[in-house]
Protein backbone atom coordinates (compact mmCIF):
# COMPACT_ATOMS: atom_id res chain seq x y z
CA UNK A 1 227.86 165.90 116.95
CA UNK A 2 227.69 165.94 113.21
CA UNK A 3 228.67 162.37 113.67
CA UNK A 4 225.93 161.74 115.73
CA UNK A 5 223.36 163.60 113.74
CA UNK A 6 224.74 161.39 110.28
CA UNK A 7 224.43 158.20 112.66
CA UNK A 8 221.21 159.57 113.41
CA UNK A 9 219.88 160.06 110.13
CA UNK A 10 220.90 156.85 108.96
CA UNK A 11 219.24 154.73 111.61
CA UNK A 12 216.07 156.78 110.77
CA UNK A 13 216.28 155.56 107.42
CA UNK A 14 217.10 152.23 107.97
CA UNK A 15 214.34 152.17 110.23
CA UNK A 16 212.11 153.88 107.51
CA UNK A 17 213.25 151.30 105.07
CA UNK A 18 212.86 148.49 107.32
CA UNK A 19 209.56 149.50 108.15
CA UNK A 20 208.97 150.12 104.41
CA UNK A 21 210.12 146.52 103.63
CA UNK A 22 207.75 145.01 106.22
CA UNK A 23 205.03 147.23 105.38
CA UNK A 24 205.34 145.47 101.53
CA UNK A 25 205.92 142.43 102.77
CA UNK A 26 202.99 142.57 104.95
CA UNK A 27 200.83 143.72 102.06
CA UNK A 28 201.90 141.22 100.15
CA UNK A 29 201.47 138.67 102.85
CA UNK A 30 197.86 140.20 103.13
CA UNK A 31 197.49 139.92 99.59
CA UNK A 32 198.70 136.78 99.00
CA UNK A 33 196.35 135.28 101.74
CA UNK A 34 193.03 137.18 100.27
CA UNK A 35 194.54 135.19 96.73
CA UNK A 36 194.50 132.12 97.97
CA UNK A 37 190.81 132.21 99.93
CA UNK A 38 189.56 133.48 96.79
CA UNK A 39 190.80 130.45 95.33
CA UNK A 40 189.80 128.19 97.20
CA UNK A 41 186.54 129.68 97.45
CA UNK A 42 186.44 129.73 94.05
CA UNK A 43 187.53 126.55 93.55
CA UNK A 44 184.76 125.32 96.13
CA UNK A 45 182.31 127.28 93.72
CA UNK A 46 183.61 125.87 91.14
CA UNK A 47 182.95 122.34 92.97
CA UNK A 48 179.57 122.92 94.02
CA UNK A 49 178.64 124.44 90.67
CA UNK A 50 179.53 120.52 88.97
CA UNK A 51 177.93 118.59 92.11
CA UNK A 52 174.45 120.72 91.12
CA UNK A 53 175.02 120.71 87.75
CA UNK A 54 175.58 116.85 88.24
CA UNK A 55 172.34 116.57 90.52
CA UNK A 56 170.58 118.47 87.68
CA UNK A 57 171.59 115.97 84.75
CA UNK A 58 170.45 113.22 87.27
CA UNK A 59 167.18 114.25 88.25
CA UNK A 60 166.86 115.17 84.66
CA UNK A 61 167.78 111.64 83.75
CA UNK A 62 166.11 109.97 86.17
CA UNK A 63 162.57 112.23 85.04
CA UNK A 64 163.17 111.15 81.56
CA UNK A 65 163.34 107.58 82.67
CA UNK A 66 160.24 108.14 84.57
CA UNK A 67 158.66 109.62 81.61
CA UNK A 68 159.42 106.56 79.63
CA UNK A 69 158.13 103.94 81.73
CA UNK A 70 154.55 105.86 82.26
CA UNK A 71 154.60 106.12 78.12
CA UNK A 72 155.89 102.18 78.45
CA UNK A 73 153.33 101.27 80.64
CA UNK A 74 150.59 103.45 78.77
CA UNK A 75 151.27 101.90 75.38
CA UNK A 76 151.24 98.61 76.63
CA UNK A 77 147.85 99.25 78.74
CA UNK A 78 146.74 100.51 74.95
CA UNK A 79 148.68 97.64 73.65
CA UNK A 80 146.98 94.89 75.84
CA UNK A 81 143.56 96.60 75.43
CA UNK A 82 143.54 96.32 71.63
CA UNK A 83 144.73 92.84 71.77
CA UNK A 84 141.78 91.99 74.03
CA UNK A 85 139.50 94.19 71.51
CA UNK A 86 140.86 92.05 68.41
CA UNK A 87 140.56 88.96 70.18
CA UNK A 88 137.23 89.71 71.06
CA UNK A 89 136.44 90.71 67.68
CA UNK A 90 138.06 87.71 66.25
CA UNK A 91 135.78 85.25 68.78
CA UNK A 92 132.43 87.19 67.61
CA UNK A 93 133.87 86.73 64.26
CA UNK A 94 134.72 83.05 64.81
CA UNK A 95 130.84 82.53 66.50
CA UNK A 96 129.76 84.08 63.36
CA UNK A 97 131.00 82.31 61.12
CA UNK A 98 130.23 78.94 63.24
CA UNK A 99 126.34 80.55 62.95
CA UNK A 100 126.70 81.10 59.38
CA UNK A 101 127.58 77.81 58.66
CA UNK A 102 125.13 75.85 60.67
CA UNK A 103 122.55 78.30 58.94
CA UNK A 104 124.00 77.34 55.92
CA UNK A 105 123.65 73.65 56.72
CA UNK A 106 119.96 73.87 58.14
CA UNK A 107 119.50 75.94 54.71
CA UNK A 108 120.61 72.84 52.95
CA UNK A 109 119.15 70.45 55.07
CA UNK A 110 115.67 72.51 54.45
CA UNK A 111 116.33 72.74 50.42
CA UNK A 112 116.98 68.64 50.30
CA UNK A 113 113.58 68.64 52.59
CA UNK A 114 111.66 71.03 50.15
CA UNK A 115 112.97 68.72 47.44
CA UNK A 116 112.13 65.41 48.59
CA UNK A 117 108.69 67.22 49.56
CA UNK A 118 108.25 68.64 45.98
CA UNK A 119 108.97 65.14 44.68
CA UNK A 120 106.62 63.58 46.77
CA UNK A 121 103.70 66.16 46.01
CA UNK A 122 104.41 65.87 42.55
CA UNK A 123 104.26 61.57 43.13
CA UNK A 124 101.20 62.35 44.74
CA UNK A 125 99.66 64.62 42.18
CA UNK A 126 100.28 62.25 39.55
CA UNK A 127 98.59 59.58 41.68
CA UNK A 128 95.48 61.90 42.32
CA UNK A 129 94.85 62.31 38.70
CA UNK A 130 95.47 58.77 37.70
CA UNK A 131 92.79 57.95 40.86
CA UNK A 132 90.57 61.22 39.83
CA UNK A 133 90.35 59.97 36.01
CA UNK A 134 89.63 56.44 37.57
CA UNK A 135 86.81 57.45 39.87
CA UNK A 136 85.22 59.41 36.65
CA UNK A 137 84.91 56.21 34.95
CA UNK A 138 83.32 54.62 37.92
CA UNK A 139 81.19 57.34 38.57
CA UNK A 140 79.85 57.38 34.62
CA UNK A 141 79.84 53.52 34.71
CA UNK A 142 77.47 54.02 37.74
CA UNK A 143 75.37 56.73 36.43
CA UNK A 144 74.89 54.92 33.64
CA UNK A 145 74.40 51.48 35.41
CA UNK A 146 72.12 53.55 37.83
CA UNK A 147 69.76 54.67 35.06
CA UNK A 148 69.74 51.15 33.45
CA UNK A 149 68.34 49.95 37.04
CA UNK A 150 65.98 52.47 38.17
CA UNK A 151 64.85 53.37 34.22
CA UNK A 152 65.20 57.10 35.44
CA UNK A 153 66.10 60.15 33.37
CA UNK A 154 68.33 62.62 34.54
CA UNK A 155 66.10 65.16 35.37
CA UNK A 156 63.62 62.98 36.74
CA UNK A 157 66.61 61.68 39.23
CA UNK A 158 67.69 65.89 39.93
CA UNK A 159 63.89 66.27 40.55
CA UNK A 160 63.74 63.64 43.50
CA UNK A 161 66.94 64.69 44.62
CA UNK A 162 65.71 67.87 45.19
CA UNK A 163 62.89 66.68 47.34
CA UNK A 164 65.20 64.74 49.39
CA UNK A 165 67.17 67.94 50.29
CA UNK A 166 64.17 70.19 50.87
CA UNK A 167 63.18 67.72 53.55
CA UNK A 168 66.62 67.49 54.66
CA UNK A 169 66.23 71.72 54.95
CA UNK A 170 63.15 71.83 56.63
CA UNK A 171 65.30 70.14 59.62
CA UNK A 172 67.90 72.38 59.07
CA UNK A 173 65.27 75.35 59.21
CA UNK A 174 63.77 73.47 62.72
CA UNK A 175 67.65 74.10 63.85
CA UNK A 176 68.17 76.96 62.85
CA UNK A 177 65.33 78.84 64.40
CA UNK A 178 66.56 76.81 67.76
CA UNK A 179 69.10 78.46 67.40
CA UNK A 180 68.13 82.21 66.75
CA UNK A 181 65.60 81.48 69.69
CA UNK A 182 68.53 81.11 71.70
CA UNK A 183 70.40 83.95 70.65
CA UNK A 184 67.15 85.87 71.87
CA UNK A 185 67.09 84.31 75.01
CA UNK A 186 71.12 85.48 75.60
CA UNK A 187 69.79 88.91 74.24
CA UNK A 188 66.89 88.82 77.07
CA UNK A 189 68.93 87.67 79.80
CA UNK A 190 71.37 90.36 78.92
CA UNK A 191 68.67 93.02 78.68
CA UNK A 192 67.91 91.60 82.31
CA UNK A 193 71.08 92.22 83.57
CA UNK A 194 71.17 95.44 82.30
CA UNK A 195 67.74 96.18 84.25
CA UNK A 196 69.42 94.88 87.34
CA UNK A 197 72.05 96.91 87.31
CA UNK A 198 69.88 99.83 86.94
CA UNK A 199 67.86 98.88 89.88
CA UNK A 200 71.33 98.43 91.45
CA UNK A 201 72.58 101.73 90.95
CA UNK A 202 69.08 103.26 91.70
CA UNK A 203 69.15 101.64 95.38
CA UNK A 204 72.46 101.21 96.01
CA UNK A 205 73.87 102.61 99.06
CA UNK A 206 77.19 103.14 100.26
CA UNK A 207 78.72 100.65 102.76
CA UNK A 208 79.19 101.72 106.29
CA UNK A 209 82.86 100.96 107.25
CA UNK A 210 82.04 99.62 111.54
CA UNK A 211 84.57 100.40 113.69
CA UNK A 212 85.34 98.74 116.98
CA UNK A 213 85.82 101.45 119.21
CA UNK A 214 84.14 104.49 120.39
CA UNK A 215 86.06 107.80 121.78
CA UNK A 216 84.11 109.94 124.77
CA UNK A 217 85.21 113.39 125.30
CA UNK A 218 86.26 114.08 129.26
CA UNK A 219 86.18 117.61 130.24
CA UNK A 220 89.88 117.66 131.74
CA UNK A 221 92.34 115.05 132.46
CA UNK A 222 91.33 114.80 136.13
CA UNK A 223 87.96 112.92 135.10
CA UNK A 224 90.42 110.30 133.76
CA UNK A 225 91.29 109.38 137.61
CA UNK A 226 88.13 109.71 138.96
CA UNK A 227 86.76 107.22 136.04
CA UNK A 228 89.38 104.39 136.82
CA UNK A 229 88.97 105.15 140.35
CA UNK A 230 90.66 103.87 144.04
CA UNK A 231 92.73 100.88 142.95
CA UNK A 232 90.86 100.67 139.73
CA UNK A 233 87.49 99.83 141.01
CA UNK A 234 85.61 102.19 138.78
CA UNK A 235 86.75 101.03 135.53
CA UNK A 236 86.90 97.38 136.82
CA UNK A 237 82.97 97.38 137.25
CA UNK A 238 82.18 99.43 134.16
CA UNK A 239 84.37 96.85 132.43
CA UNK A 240 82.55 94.12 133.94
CA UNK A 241 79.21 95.15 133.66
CA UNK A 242 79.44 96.88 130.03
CA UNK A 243 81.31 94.12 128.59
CA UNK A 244 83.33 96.20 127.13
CA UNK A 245 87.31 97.65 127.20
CA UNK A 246 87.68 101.14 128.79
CA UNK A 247 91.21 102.58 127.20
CA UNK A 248 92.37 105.48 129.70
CA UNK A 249 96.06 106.28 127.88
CA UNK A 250 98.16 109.49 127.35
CA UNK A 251 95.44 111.39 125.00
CA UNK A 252 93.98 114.69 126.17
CA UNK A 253 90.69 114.81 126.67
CA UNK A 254 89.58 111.21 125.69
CA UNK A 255 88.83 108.01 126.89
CA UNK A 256 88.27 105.17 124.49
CA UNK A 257 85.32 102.42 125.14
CA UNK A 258 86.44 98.99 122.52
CA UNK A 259 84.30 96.38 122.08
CA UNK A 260 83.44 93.86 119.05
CA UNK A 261 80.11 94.06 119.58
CA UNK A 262 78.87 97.32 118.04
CA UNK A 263 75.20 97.46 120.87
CA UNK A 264 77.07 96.35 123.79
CA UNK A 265 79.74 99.08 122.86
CA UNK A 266 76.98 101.54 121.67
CA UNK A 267 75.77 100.78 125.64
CA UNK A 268 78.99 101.42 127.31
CA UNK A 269 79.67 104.72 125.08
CA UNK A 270 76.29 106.47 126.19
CA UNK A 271 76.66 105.21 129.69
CA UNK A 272 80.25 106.84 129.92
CA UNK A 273 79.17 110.21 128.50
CA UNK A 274 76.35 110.08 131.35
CA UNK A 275 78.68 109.34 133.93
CA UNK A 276 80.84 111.95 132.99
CA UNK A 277 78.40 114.91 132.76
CA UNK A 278 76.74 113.48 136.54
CA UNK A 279 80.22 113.60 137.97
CA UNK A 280 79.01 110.87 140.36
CA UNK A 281 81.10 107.82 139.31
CA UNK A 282 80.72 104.92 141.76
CA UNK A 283 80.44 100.86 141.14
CA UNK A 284 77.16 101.11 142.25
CA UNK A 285 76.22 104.27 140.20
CA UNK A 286 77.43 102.82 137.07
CA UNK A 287 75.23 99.54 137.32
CA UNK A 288 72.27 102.08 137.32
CA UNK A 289 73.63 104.20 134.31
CA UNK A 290 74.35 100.91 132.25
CA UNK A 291 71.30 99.62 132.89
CA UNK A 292 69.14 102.78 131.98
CA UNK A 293 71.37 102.97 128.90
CA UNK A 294 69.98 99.24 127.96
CA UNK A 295 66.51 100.45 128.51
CA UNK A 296 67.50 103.63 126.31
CA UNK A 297 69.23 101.00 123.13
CA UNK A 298 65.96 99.31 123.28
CA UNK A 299 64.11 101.96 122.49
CA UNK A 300 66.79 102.88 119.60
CA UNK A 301 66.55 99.37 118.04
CA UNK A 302 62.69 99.32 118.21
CA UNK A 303 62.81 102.79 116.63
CA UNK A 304 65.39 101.72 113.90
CA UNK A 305 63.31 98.67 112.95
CA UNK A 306 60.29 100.53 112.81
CA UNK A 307 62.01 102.88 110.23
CA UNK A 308 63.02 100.51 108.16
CA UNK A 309 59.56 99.11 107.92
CA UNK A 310 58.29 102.50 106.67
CA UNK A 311 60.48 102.85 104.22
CA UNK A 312 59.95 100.07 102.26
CA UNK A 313 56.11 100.38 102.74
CA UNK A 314 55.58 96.90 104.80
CA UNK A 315 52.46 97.10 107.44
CA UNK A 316 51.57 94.45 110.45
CA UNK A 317 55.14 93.24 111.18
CA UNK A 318 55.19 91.22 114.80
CA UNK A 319 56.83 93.52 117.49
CA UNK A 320 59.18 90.29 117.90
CA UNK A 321 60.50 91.19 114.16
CA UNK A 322 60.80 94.71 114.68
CA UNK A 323 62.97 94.70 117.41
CA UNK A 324 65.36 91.93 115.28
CA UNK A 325 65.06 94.30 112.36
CA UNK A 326 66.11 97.04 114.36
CA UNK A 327 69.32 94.87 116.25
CA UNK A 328 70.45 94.30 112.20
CA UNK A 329 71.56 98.17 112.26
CA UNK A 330 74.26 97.44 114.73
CA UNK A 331 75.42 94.14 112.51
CA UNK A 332 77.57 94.02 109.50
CA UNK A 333 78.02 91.59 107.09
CA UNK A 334 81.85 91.99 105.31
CA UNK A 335 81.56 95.47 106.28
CA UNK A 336 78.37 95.95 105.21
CA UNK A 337 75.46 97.29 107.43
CA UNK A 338 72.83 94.63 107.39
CA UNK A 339 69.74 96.41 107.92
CA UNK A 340 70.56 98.94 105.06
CA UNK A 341 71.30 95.82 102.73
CA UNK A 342 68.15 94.67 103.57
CA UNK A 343 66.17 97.61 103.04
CA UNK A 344 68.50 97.69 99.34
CA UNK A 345 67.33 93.81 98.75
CA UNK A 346 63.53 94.52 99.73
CA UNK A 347 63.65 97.53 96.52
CA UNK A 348 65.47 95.13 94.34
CA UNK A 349 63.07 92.41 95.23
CA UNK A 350 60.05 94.70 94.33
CA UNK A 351 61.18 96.71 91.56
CA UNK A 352 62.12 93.11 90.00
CA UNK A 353 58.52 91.47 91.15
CA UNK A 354 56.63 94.30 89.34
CA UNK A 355 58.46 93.38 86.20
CA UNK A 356 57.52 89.83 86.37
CA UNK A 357 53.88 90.49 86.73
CA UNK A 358 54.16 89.26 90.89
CA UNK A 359 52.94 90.96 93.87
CA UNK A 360 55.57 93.52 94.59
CA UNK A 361 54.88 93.93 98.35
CA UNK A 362 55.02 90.44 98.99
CA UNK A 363 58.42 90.56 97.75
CA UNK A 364 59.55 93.63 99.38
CA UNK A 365 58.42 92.48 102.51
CA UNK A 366 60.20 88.92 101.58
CA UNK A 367 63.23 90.59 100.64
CA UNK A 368 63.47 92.97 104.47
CA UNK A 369 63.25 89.68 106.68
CA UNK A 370 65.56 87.58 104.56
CA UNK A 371 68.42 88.03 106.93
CA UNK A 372 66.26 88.36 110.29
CA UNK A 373 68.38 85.66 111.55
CA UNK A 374 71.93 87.75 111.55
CA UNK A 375 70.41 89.59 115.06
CA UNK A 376 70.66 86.05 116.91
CA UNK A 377 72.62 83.89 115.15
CA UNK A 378 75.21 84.30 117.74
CA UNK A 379 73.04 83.23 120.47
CA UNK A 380 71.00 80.23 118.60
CA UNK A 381 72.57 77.16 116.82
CA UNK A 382 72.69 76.95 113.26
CA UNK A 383 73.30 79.71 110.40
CA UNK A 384 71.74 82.72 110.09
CA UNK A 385 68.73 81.16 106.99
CA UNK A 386 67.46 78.80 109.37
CA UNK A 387 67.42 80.85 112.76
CA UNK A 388 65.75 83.60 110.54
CA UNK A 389 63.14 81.03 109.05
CA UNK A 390 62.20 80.06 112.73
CA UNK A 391 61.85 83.13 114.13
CA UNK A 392 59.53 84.38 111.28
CA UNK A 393 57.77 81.23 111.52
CA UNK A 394 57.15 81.97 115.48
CA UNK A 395 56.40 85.24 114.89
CA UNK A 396 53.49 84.09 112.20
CA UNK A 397 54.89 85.16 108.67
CA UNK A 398 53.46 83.19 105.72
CA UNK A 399 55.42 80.44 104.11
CA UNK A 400 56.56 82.42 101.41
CA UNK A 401 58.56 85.17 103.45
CA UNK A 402 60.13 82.01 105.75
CA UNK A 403 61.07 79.84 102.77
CA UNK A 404 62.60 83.04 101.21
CA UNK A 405 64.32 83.87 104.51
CA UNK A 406 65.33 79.79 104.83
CA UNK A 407 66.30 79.00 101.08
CA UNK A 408 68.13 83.06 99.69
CA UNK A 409 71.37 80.91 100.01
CA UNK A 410 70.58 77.53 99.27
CA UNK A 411 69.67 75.30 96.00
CA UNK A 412 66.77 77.29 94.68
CA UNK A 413 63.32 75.60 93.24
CA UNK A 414 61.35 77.52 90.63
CA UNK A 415 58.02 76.39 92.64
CA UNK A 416 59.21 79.73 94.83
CA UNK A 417 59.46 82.44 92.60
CA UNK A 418 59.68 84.95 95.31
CA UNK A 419 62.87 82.90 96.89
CA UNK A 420 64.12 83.60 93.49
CA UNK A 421 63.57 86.92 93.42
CA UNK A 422 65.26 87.68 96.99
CA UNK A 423 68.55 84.92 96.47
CA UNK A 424 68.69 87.53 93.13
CA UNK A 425 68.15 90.82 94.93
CA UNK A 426 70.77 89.69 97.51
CA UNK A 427 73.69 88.70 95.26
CA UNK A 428 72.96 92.04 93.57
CA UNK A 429 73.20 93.92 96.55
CA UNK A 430 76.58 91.81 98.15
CA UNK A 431 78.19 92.02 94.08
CA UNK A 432 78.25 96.01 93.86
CA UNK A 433 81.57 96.92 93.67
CA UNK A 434 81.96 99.09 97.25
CA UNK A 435 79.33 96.73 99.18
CA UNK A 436 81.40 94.86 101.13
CA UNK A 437 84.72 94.79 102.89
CA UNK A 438 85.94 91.03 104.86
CA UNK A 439 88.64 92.30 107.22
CA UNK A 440 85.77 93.34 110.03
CA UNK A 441 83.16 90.56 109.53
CA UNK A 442 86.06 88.36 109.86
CA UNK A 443 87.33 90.28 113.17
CA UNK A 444 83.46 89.77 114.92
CA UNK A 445 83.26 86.50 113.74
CA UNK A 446 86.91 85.33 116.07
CA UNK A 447 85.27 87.32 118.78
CA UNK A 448 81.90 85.92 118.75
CA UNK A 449 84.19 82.37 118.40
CA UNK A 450 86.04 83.32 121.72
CA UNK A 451 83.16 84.01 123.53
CA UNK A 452 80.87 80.94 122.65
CA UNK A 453 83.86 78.88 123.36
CA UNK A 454 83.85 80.17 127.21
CA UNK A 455 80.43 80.22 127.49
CA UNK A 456 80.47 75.97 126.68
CA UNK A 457 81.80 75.69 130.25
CA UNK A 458 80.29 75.04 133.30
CA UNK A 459 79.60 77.57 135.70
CA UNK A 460 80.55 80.45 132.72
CA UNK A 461 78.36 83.36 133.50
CA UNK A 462 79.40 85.50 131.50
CA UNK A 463 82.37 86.54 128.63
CA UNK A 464 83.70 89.30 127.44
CA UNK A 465 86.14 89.19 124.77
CA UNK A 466 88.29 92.47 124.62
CA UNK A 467 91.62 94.35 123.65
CA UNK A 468 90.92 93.14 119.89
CA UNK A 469 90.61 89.46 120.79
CA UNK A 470 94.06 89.40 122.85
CA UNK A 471 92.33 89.31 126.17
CA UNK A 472 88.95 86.99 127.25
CA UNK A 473 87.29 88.43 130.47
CA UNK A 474 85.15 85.76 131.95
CA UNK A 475 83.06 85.88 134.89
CA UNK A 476 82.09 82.87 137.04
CA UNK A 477 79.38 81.93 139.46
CA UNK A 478 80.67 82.66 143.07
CA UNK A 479 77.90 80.04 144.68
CA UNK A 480 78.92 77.02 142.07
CA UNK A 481 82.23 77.75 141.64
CA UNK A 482 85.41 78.05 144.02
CA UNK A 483 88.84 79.45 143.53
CA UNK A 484 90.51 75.57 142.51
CA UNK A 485 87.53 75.29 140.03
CA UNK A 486 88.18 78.78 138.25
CA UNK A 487 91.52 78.28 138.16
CA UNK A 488 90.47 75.43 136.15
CA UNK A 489 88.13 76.47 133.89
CA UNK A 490 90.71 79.13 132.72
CA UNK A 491 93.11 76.84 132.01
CA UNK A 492 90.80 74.74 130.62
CA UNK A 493 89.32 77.66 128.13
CA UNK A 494 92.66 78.91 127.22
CA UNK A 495 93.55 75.07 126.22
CA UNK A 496 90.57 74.66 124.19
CA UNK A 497 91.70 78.21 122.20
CA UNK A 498 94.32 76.33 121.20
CA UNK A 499 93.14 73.53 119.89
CA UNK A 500 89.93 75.03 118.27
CA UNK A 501 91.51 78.19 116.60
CA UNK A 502 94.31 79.80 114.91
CA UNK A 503 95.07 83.18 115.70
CA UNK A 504 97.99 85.43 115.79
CA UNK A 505 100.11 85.88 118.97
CA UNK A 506 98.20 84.76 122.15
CA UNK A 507 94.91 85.27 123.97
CA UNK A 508 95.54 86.58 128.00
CA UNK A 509 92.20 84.35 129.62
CA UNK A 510 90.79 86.03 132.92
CA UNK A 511 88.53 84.18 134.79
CA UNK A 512 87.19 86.51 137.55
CA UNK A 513 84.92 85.32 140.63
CA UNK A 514 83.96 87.89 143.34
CA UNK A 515 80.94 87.48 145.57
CA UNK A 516 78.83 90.98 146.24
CA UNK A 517 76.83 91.87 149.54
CA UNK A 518 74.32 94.27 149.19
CA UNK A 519 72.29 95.57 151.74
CA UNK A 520 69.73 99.17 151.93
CA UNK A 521 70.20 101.04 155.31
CA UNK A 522 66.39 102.32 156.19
């Protein structure tokens, strides 16, 4: 038993040391594993530490390169730039110095000129003398030859000298007072110019700018339908029988009546405001409103001719010549309104006549019928000086106010001093600065030339040109004419356009023939 218990106890401690020895061993295993990761992971520190410390004296290297190509490439951009600065330098400096020296060659040139040239004015000085003390001699040797000959003393040959040149002054003195008597005839003429330009600013008027349309004001927009009414008859026959364009667009309240000829659109204006306050708009209605407004422009041009008589004081004017006068307030002449330049000319004409010692109302009344022909030189041949000096002849004004009326523009002769005094008065009243302006005279004048153009062919009743001289409305006798023959005659006109004028674009030629039945139910 004690056996057993020694056997015992030594097996426990054999175990105990066994298990002692493994427990060290193990610990030692344990710790020499942990020893050797720390190792190696030290070790792999360690490696990583020189790969980024490597990396680091690369990138450091390769920065420093970097920087020393930009400072490479900066100094030699510096470099090159103050090369190309010297060499400019150095080519101003060579140009320079090739300018210096041709100046200094010209200089040289010019000082071997100047020399030569003093040594030929000094030749030539010498030469003068030596002629100078020759032509002394001569002249003593004459003097004294001279005296010998005519047995005259000096101061008997200064004495008839002198008379010689006092005759010789007396035609200088004829001369000169020629002369001064032209410097006062300049001085008059400009005093007269100065009096004219009084008068011109005294009676000067401003120009009336025309226009060539005319704007009626519609109550509402529904009057605009009634006014071109079914199919556009309505506006067809006021176009027709006016003469004029009717403009129906997108404006409110507005229709717009266009026409080059400032009555005939004067006409069509007041008959559209009629028709618009009747309400009755109808072909037939319109003929009667157009024609009532005719009888109604009469009256106005009568009226304005009448005034303008007054004004300038003239009595026992021919009805005939009223009525013209009165038709020149719807003309214009570069703009300006050709009554009221007449009225201006017939002041000038006086004002200037009074001056003169001439019969100023004579010349007033010379000076308002000087353009009498403007109202009808678009209906009669010839300009507007000889259609004027016919009509005034007809109409039984004396020779003086039709030769002014024929000759304002022509050659003048001083055997009509009143044609003088009007040609004057006119070109005062055209000159003023403000009087005139071309652009419209010029614009009537291509539509006059479009209408007298149409009117040259047969069976041509009528022509109307409108929409600013685009567009030629012309209206043909039904009885003379058939459809083949209009056809025709348009082509005809619109070929004749282009041969006769020049104008911008094109012209639209309408050639209308209708026939109208009219009959009264009783």
């Amino acid at each position: 038993m004690a056996a057993d218990s020694s056997s015992s106890t030594t097996v426990t401690a054999i175990v105990f040391l066994v298990g002692v020895a493994l427990g060290a061993g193990a610990l030692y295993l344990i710790n020499y594993l942990q020893g050797r990761d720390a190792k190696s992971q030290s070790q792999r520190l360690l490696d990583q530490t020189k790969l980024d410390c490597e990396n680091l004296v690369k990138t450091a290297e390769l920065e420093k390169k970097e920087k020393l190509l930009q400072l490479q490439s900066k100094f030699d951009s510096e470099n090159q730039k103050q090369k190309d600065e010297l060499r400019k330098r150095e080519s101003e400096l060579d140009r320079k110095e090739a300018s210096i020296k041709q100046s200094s060659d010209d200089l040289r040139k010019q000082e071997k000129f100047v020399e030569n040239n003093q040594r030929k004015v000094a030749e030539r000085m010498e030469d003068v003398n030596r002629k100078s003390d020759q032509y002394n001699k001569l002249i003593q040797q004459a003097q004294s030859d001279l005296q010998r000959m005519t047995g005259m003393s000096i101061d008997e040959a200064k004495k008839q000298l002198l008379s010689v040149l006092e005759r010789d002054l007396q035609g200088e003195m004829g001369s000169v007072i020629l002369k001064h008597e032209k410097r006062v005839s300049e001085v008059a003429q400009q005093k007269a110019q100065d009096i004219l330009l009084t008068a011109m600013q005294r009676y000067a008027s401003a120009h009336t700018s025309e226009s060539t349309t005319s704007t009626v004001d519609i109550p509402n927009d529904d009057m605009k339908g009634r006014i071109i009414g079914r199919e556009g008859r309505n506006i067809r026959a006021f176009e027709k029988v006016s003469g004029c364009d009717l403009i129906i667009d997108d404006t409110p309240g507005v229709v717009i009546v266009s026409g080059f000829d400032p009555v005939r659109r004067e006409i069509a204006r007041s008959a559209m405001e009629k028709l618009v306050t009747d309400g009755r708009i109808h072909p037939t209605r319109i003929e009667e409103i157009v024609a009532a407004s005719e009888k109604q422009m009469e009256s106005f041009i009568r009226r304005k001719g009448e005034e303008a008589a007054q004004e300038v004081n003239i009595q026992g004017l021919h009805d005939r010549t009223i009525d013209m006068l009165g038709r020149l307030h719807f003309r214009t002449s570069y703009s300006q309104n050709v009554l009221r330049h007449s009225v201006e000319v017939a002041f000038l004409s006086g004002l200037m006549a009074e001056m003169i010692g001439l019969d100023p109302q004579l010349a007033r009344r010379a000076g308002l019928l000087h353009d009498i022909g403007k109202a009808a030189d678009h209906e009669l041949e010839g300009g507007h000086p000889k259609i004027g000096a016919d009509i005034l002849k007809r109409n039984g004004e004396n020779d003086i106010v039709v030769h002014a009326a024929l000759g304002h523009h022509d050659q003048l002769t001083t055997e009509y001093p009143y044609t003088l005094l009007v040609a004057t008065a006119d070109a005062c009243s055209a000159s003023r600065p403000g009087a005139r302006r071309e652009s419209l005279e010029r614009y009537i004048k291509r539509m006059e030339e479009l209408e007298s153009i149409a009117k040259n062919f047969q069976g041509v009743e009528q022509a109307f040109a409108i929409q600013a001289g685009r567009e030629l409305r012309v209206i043909v006798s039904s009885k003379n004419t058939d459809d083949s023959i209009a056809a025709k005659v348009c082509r005809d006109i619109a070929k004749a356009f282009e041969e006769q004028l020049t104008y911008p674009g094109e012209i639209k030629v309408t050639v209308v023939r209708e026939s109208r039945f009219t009959e009264v139910a009783r």
